[in-house]
N, C-alpha and C. Protein backbone atom coordinates (compact mmCIF):
# COMPACT_ATOMS: atom_id res chain seq x y z
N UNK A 1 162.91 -46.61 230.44
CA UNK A 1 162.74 -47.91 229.83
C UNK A 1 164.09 -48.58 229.53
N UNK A 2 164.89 -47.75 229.21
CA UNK A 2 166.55 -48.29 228.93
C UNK A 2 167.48 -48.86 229.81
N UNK A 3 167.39 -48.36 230.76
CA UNK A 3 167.42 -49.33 232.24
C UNK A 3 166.41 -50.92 232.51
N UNK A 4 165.34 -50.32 232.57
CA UNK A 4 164.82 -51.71 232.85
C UNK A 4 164.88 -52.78 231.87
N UNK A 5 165.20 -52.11 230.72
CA UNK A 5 165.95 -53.51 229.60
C UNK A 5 165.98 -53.96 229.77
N UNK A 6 167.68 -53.28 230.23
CA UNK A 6 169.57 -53.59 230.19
C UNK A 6 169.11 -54.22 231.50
N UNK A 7 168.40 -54.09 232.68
CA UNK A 7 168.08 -55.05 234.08
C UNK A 7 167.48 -55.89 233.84
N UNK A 8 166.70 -56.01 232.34
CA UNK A 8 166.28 -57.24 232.14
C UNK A 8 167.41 -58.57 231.79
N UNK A 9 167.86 -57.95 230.69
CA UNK A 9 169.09 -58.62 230.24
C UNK A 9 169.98 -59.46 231.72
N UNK A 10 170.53 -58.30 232.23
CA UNK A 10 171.30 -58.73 233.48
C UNK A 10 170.75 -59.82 234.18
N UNK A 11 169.33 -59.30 235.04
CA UNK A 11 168.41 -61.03 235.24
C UNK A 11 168.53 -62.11 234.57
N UNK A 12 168.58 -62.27 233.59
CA UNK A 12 167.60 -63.36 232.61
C UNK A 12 169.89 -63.86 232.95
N UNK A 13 170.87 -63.24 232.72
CA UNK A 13 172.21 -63.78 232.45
C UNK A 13 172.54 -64.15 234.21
N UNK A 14 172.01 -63.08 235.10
CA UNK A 14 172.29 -63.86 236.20
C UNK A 14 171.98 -65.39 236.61
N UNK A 15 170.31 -65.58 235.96
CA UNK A 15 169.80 -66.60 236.08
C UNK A 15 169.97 -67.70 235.56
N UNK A 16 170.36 -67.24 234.31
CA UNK A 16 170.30 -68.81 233.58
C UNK A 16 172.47 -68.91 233.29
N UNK A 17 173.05 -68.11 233.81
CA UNK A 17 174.31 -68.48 233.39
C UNK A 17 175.43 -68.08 234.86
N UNK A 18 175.01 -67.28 235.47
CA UNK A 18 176.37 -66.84 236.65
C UNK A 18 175.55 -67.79 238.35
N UNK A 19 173.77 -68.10 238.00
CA UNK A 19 174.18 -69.14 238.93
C UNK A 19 174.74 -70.57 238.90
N UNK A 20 174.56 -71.21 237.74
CA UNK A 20 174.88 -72.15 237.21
C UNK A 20 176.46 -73.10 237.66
N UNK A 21 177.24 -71.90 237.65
CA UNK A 21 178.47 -72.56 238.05
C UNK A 21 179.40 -71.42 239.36
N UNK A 22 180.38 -72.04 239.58
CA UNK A 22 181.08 -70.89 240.29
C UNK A 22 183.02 -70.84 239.42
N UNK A 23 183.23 -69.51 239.95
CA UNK A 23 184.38 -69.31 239.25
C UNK A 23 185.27 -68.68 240.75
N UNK A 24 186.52 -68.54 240.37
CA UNK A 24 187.83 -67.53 241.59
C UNK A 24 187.16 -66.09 241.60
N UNK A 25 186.77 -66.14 243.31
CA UNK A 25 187.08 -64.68 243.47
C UNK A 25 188.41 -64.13 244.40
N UNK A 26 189.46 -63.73 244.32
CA UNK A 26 190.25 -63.49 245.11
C UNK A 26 190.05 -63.05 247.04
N UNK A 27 191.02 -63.27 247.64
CA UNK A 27 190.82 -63.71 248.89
C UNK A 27 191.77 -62.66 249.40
N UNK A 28 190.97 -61.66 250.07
CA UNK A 28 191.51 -60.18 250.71
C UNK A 28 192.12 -60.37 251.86
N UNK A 29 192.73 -61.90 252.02
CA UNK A 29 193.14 -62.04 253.44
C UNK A 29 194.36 -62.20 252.75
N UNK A 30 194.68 -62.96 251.82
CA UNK A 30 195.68 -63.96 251.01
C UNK A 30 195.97 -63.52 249.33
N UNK A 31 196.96 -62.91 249.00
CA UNK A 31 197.41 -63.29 247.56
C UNK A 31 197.44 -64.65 246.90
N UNK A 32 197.19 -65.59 247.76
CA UNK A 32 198.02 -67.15 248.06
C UNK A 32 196.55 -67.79 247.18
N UNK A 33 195.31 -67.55 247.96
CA UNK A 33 194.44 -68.02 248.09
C UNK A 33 192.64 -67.51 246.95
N UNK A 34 191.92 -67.93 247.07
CA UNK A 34 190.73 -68.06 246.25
C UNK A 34 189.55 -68.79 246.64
N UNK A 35 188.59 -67.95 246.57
CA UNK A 35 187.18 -68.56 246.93
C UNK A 35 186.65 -68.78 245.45
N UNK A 36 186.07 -70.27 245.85
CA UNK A 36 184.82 -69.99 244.14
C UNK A 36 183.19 -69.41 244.80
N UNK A 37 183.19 -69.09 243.98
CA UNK A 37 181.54 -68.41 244.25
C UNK A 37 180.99 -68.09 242.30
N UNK A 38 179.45 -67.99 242.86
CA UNK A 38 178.97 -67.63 241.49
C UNK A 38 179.15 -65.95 240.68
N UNK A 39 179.94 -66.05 239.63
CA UNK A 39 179.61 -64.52 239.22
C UNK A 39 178.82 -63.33 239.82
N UNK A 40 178.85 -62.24 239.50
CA UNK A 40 177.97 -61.36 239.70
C UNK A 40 177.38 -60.78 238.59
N UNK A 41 176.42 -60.14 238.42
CA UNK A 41 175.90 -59.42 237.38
C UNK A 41 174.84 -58.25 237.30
N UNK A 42 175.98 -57.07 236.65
CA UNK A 42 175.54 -55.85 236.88
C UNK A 42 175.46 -55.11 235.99
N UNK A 43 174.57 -54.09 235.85
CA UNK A 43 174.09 -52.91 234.82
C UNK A 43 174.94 -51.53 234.73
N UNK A 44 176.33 -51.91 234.19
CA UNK A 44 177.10 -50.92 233.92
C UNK A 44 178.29 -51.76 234.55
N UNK A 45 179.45 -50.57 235.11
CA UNK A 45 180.22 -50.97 235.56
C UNK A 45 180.51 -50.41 237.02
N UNK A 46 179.77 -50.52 237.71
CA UNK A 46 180.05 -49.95 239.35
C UNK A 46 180.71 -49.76 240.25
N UNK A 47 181.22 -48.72 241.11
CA UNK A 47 182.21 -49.22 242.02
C UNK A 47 181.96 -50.17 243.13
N UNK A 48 183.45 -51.32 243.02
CA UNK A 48 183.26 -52.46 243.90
C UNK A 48 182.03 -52.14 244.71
N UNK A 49 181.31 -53.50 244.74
CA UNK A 49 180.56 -53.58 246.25
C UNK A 49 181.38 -54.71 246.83
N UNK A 50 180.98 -54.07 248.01
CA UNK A 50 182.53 -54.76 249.26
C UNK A 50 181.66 -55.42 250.33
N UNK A 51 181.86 -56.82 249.98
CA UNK A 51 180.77 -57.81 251.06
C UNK A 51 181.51 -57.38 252.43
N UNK A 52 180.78 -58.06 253.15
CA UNK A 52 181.13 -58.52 254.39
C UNK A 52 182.93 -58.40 254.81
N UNK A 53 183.24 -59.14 254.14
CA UNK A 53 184.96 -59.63 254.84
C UNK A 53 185.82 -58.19 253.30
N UNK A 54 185.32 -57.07 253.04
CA UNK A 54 185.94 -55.91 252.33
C UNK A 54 186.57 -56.89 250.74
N UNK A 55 186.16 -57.60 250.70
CA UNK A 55 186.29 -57.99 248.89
C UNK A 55 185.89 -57.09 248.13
N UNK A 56 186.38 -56.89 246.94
CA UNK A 56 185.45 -56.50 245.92
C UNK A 56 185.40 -57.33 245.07
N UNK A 57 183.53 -57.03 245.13
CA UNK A 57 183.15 -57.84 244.19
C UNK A 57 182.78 -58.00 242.72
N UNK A 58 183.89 -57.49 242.11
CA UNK A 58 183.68 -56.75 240.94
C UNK A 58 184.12 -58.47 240.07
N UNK A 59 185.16 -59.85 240.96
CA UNK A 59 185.41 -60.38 239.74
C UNK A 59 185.21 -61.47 240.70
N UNK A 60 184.58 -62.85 239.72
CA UNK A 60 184.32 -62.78 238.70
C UNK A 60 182.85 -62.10 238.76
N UNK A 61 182.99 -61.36 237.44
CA UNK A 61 181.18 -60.97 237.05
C UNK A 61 180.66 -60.50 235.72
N UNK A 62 179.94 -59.86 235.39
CA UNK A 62 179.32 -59.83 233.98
C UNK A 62 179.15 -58.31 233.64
N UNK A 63 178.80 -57.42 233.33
CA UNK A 63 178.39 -55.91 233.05
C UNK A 63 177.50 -55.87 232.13
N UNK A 64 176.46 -55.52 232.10
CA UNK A 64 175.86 -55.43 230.60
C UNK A 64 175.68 -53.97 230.85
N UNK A 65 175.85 -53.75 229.27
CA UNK A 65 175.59 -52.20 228.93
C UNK A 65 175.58 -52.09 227.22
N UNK A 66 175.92 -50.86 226.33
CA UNK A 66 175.46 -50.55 225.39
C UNK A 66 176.44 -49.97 224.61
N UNK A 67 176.82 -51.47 223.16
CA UNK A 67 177.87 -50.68 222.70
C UNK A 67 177.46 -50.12 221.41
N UNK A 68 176.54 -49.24 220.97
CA UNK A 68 175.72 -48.29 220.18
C UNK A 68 175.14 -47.75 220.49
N UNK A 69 174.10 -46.39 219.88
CA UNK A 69 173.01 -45.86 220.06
C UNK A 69 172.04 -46.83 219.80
N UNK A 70 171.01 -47.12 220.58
CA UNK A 70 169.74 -47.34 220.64
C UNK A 70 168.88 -46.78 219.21
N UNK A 71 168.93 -47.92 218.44
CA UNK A 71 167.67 -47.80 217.56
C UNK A 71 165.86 -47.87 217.40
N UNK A 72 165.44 -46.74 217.53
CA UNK A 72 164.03 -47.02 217.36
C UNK A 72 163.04 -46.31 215.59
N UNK A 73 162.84 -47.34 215.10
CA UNK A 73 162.57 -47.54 213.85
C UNK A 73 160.49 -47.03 213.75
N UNK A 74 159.55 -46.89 215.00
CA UNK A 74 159.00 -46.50 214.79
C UNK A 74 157.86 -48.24 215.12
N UNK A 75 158.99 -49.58 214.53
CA UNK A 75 158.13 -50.51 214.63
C UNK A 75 158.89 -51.65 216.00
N UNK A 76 159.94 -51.06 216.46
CA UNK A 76 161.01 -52.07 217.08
C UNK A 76 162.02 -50.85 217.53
N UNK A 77 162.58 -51.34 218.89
CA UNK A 77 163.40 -50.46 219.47
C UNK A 77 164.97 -51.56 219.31
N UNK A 78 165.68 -51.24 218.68
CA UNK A 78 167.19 -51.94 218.68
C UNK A 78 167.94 -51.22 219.90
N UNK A 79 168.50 -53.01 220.82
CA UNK A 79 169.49 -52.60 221.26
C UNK A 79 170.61 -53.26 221.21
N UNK A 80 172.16 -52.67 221.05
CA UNK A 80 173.15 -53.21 220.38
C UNK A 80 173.49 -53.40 222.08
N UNK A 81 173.65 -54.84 222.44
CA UNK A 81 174.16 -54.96 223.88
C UNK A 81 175.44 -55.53 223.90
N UNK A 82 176.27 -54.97 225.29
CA UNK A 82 177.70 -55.38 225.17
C UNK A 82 177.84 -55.59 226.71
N UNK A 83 178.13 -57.17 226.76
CA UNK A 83 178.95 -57.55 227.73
C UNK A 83 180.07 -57.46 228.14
N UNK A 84 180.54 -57.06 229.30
CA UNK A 84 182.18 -56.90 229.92
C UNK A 84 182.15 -58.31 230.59
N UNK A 85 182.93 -59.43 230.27
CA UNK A 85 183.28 -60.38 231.21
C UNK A 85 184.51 -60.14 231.58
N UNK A 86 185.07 -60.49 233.31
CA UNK A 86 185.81 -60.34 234.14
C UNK A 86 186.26 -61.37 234.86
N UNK A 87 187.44 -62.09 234.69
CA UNK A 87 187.58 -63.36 235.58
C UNK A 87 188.62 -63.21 236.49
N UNK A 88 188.86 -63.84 237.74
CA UNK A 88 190.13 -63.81 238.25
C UNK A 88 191.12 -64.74 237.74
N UNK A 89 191.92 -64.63 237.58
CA UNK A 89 193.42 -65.75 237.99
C UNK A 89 194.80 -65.15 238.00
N UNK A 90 195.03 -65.55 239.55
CA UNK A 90 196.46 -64.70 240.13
C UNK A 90 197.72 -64.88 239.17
N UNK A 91 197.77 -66.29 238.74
CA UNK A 91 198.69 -66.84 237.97
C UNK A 91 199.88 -67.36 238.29
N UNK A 92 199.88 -67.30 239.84
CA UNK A 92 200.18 -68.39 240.37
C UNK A 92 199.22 -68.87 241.85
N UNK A 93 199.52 -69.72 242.17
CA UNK A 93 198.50 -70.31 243.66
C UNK A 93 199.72 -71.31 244.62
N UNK A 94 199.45 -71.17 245.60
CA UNK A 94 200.07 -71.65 246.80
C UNK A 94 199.74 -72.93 247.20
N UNK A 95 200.52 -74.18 246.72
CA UNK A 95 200.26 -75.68 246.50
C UNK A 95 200.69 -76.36 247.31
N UNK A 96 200.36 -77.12 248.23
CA UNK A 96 201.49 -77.65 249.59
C UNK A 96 202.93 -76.82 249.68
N UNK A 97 202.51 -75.43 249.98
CA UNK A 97 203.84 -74.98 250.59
C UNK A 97 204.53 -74.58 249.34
N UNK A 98 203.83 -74.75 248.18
CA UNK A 98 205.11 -74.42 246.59
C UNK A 98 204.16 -73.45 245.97
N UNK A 99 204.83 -72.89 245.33
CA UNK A 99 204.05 -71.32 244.50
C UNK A 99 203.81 -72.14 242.99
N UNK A 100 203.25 -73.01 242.65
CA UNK A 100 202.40 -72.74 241.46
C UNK A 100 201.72 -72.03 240.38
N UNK A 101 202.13 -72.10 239.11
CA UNK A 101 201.51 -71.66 238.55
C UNK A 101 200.00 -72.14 238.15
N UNK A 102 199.35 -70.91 237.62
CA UNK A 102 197.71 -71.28 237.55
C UNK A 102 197.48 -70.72 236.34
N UNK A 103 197.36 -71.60 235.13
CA UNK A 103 196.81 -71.19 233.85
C UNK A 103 195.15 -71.27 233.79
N UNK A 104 194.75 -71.15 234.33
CA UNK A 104 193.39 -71.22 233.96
C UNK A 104 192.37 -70.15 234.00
N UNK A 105 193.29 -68.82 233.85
CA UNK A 105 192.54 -67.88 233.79
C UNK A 105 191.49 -67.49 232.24
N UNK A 106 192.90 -67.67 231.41
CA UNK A 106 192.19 -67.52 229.84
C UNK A 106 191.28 -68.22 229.61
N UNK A 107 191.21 -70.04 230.39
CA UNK A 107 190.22 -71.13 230.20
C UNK A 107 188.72 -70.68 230.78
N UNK A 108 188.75 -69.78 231.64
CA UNK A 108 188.07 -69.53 232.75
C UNK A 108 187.46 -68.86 231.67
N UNK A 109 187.67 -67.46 231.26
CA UNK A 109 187.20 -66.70 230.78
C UNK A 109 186.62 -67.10 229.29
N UNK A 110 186.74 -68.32 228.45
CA UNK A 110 186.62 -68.22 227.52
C UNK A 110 184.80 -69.46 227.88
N UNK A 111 185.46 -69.96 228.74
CA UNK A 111 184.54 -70.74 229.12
C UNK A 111 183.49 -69.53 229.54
N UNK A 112 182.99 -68.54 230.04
CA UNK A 112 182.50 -67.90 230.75
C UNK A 112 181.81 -67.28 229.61
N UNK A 113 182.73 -66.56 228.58
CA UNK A 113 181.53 -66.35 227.08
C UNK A 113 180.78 -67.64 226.84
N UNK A 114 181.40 -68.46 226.29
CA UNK A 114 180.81 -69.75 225.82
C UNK A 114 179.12 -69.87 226.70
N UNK A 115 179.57 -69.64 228.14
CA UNK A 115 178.09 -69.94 228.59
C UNK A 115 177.03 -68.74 228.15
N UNK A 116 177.41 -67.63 228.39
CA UNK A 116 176.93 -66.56 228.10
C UNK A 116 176.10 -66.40 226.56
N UNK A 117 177.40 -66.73 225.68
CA UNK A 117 177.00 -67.02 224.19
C UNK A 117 175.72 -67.89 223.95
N UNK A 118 175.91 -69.27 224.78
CA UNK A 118 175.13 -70.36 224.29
C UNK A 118 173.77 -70.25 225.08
N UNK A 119 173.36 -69.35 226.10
CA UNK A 119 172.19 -68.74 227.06
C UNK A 119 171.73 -68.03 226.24
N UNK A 120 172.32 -66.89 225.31
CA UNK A 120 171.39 -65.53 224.60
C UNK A 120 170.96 -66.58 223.42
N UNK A 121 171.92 -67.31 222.77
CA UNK A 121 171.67 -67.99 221.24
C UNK A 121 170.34 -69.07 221.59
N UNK A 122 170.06 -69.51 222.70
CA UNK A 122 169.20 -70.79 222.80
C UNK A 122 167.72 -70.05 223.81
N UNK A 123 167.37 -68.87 223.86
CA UNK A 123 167.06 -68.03 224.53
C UNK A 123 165.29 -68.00 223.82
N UNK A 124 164.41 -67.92 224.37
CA UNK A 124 163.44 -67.34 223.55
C UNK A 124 163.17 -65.65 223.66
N UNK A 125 164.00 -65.66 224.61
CA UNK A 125 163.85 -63.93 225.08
C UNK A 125 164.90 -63.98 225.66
N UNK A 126 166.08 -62.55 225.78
CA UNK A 126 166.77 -62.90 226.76
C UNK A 126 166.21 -61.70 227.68
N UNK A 127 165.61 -61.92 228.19
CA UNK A 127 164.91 -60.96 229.31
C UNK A 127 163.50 -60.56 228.71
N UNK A 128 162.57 -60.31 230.14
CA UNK A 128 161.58 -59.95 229.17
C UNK A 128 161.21 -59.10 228.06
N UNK A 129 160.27 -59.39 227.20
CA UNK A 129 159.95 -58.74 225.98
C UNK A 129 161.26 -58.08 224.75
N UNK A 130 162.75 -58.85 225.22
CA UNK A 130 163.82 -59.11 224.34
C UNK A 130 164.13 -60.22 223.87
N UNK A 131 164.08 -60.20 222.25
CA UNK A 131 164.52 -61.27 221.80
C UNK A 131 165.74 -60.92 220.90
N UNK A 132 166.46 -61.68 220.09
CA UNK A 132 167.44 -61.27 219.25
C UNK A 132 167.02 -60.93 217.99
N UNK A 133 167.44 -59.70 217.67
CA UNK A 133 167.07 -59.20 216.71
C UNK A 133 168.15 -59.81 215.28
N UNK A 134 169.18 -59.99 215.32
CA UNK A 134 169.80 -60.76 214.40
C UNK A 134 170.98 -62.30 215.50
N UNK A 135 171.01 -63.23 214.67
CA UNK A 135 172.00 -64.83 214.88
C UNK A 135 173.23 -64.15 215.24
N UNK A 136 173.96 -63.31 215.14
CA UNK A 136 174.94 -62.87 214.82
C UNK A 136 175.45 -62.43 216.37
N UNK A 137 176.45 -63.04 217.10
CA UNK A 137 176.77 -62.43 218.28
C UNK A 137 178.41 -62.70 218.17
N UNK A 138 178.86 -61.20 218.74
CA UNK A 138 180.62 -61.13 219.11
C UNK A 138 180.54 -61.40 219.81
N UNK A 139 182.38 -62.34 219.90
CA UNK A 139 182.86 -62.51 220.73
C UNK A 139 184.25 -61.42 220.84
N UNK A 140 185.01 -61.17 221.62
CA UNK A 140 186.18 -60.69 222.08
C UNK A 140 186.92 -60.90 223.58
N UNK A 141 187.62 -62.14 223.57
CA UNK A 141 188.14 -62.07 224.87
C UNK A 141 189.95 -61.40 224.36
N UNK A 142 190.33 -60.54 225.80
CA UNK A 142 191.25 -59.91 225.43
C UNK A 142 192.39 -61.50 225.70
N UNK A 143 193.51 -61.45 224.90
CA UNK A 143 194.12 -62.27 224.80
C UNK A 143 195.72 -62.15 225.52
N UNK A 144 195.65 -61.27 226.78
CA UNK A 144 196.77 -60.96 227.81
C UNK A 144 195.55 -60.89 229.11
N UNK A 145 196.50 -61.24 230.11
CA UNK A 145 196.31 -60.97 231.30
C UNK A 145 196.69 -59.60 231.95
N UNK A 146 195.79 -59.15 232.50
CA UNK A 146 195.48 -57.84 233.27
C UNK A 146 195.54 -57.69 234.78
N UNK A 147 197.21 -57.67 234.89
CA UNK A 147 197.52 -57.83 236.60
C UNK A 147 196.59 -59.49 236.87
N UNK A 148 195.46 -59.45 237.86
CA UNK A 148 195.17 -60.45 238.21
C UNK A 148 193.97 -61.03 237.50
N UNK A 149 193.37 -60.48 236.66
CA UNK A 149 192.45 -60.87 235.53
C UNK A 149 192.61 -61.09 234.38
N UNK A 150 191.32 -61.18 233.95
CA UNK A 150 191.39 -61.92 232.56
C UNK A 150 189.81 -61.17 232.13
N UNK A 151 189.78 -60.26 230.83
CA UNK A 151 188.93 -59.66 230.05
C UNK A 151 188.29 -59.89 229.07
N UNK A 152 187.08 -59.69 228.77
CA UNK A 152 186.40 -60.11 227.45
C UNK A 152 185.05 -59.91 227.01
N UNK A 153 184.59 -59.87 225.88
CA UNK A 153 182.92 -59.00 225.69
C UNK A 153 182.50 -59.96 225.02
N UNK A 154 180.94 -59.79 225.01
CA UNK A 154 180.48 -60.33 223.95
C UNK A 154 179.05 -59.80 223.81
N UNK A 155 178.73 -59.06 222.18
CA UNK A 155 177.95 -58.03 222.21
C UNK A 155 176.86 -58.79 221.10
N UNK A 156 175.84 -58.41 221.18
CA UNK A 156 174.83 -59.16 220.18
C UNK A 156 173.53 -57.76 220.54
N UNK A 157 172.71 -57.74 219.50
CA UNK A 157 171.73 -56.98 219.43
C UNK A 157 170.27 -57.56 220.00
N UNK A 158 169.28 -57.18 220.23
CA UNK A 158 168.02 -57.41 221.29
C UNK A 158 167.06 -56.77 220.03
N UNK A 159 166.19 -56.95 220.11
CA UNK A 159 164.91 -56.33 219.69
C UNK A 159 163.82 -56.00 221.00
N UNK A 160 163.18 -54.87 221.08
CA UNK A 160 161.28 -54.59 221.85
C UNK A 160 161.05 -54.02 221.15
N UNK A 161 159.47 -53.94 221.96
CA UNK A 161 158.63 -53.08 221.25
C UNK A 161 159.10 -51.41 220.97
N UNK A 162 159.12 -50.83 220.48
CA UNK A 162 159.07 -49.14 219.92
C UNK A 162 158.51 -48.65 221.31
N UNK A 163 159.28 -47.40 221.41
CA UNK A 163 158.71 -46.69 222.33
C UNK A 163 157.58 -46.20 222.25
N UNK A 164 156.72 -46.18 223.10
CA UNK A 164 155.35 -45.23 222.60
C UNK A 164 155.26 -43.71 222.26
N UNK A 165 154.44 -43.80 221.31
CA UNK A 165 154.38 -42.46 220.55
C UNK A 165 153.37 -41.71 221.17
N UNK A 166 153.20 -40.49 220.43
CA UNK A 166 152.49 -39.50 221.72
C UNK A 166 150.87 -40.01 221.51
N UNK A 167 150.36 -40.07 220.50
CA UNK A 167 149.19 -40.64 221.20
C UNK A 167 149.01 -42.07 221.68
N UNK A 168 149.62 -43.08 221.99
CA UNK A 168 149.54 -44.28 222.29
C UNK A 168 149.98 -43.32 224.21
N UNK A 169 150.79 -42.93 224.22
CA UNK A 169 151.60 -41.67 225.62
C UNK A 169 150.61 -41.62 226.33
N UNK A 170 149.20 -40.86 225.25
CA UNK A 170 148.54 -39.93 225.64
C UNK A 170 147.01 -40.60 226.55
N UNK A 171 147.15 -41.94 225.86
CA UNK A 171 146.49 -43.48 226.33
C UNK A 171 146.97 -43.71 227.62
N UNK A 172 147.90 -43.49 228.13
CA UNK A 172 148.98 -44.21 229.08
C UNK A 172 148.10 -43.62 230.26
């Protein structure tokens, strides 16, 4: 069940926030260069998947996973969920022939919670049969650049139903 959540979650953020816009994914032909495309969004943190032309497609994209133990109270199963956001920006780009700098990685990324943030907060569920169990959602974008990225979370808690107990099991 803890999987199909956390794949709920991931859906409901692919859908309503990483198709929405597109962001830099770096260009395995070119240091120089950048494709936009829409995020990705995945259940953990995986090794690259490598399209077609050997990219990895690890940035830009989303991770959901779990930054607590899983609470189940008997009436409600708590889950404390934590996003990894991942953006590109080389920090510089190749401008008629001149090496440019490119600040817009931190913008990128902060913008990228913001959507994320304002999708779970305006949400009636964020995936099926999850809703927010408390208003209260972190943010953390890391505030340095990471070689060619740019890092950042943002974790908020979910509520479902309780796992079933053994005779409700025993129904099943």
């Amino acid at each position: 069940m803890t999987y199909l959540y956390l794949s709920r979650v991931r859906d409901f953020l692919a859908r309503e926030v990483c198709q929405k816009f597109q962001l830099k994914r770096p260009d395995p032909q070119s240091a120089d260069h950048f494709e936009l495309v829409h995020p990705s969004a995945w259940v953990g943190w995986p090794e690259p998947a490598r399209s077609d032309r050997g990219r990895d497609d690890r940035a830009p994209a989303l991770a959901v996973g779990l930054s607590d133990p899983i609470r189940d109270d008997g009436n409600n199963r708590i889950f404390p969920i934590q996003i990894a956001v991942v953006v590109y920006a080389s920090g510089t780009v190749l401008q008629d022939g001149t090496l440019e700098t490119d600040n817009t990685g931190y913008q990128d990324l902060l913008n990228f919670i913001d959507r994320i943030t304002n999708a779970v907060i305006n949400a009636d569920e964020v995936g099926e049969g999850l809703t927010l169990a408390s208003p209260e959602i972190l943010v953390q974008p890391d505030n340095e650049q990471s070689q060619d990225f740019w890092l950042g979370q943002v974790a908020f808690t979910l509520r479902a139903p309780a796992a079933p107990r053994r005779a409700e099991a025993e129904l099943i």
